[in-house]
Protein backbone atom coordinates (compact mmCIF):
# COMPACT_ATOMS: atom_id res chain seq x y z
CA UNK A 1 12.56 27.42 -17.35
CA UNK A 2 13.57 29.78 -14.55
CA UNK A 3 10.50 28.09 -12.08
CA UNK A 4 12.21 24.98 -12.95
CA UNK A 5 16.00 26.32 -11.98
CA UNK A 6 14.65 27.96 -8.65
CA UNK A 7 12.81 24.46 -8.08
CA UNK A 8 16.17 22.82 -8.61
CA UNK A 9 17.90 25.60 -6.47
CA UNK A 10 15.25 25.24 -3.39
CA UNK A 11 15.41 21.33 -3.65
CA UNK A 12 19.14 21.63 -2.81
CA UNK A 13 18.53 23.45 0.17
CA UNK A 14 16.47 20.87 1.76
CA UNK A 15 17.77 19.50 4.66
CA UNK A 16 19.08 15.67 4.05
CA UNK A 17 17.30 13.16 6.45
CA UNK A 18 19.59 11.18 8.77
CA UNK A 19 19.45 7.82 6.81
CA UNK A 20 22.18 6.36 9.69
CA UNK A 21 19.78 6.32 12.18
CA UNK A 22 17.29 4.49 10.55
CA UNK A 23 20.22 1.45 9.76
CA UNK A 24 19.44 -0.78 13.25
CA UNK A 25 23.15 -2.19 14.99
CA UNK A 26 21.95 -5.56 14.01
CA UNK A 27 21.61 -4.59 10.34
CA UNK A 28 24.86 -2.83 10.44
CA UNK A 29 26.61 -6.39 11.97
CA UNK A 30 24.87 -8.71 9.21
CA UNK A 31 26.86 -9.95 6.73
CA UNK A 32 26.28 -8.62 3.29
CA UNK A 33 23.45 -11.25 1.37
CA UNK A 34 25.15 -13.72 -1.22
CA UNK A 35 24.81 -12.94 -4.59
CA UNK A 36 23.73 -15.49 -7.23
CA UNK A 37 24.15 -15.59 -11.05
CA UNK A 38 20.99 -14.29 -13.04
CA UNK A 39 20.02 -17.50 -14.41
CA UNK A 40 19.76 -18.81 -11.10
CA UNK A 41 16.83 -16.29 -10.33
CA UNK A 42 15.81 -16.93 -13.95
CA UNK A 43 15.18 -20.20 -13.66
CA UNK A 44 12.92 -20.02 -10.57
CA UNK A 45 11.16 -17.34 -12.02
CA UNK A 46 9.91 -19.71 -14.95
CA UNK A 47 8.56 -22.13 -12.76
CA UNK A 48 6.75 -20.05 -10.76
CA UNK A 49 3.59 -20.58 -13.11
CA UNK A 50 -0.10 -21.21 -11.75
CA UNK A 51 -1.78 -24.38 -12.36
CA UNK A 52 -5.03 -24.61 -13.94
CA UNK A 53 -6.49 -25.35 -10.32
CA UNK A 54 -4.52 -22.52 -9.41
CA UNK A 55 -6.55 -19.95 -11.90
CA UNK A 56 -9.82 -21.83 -11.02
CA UNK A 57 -9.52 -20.89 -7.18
CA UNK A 58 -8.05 -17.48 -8.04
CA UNK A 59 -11.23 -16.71 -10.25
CA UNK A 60 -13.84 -18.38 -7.21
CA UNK A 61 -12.14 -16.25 -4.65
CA UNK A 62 -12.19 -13.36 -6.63
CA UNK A 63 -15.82 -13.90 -7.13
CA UNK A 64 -16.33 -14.67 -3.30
CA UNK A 65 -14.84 -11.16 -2.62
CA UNK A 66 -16.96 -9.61 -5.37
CA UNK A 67 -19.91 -10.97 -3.79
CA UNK A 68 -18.63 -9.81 -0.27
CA UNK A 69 -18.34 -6.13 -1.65
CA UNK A 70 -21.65 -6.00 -2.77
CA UNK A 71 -22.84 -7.32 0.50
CA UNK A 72 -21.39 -4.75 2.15
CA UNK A 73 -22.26 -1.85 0.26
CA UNK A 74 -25.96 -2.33 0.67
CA UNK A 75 -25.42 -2.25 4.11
CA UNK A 76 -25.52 1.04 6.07
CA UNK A 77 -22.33 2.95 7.22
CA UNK A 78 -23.76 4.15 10.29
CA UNK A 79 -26.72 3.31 12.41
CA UNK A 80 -29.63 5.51 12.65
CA UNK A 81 -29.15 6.92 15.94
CA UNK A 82 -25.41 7.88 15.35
CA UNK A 83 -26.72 9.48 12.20
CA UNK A 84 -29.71 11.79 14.16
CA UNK A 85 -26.73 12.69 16.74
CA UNK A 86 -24.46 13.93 13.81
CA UNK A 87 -27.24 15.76 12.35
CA UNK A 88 -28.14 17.07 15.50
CA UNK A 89 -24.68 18.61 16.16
CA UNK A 90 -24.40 20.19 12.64
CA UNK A 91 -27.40 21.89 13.02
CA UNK A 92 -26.30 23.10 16.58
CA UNK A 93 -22.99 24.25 14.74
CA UNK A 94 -24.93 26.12 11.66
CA UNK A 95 -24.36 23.60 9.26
């Protein structure tokens, strides 16, 4: 309980950032956005639904990428000559 208080304590001592200067003069000039009822956003929200082409190509690109992945974790990192000169320089360092 006390580490929590002097966590609290210390946390109010920070120094608070200078949010101001991160607002840009154009941002400060905009008008503030329109707001629109719930519903509204509601609505759109429902409709927003994927097709059954849309899952298809979802599933074949995810499969594309899976594919991809493996591809390029067989492959090496590093070539073979980078790889003797790292060696090379940890063993000159002791390690």
């Amino acid at each position: 309980m006390l580490t929590l208080a002097a966590g609290a304590v210390l946390a109010g001592c920070a120094q608070f950032p200078e949010l101001d200067a991160a607002v840009s003069a154009r941002a400060k000039a905009a008008d503030y956005p329109s707001l629109v009822p719930a519903d509204d956003i509601l609505a759109k929200r429902r409709e927003a639904r994927l097709s059954p082409e849309d899952g298809a190509a979802l599933l074949e690109r995810a499969e594309r990428l899976r594919q991809r992945g493996a591809i390029l974790r067989a492959l090496p990192v590093i070539d073979e000559e980078t790889r003797r000169r790292i060696s090379a320089r940890l063993s000159s360092l002791g390690g």
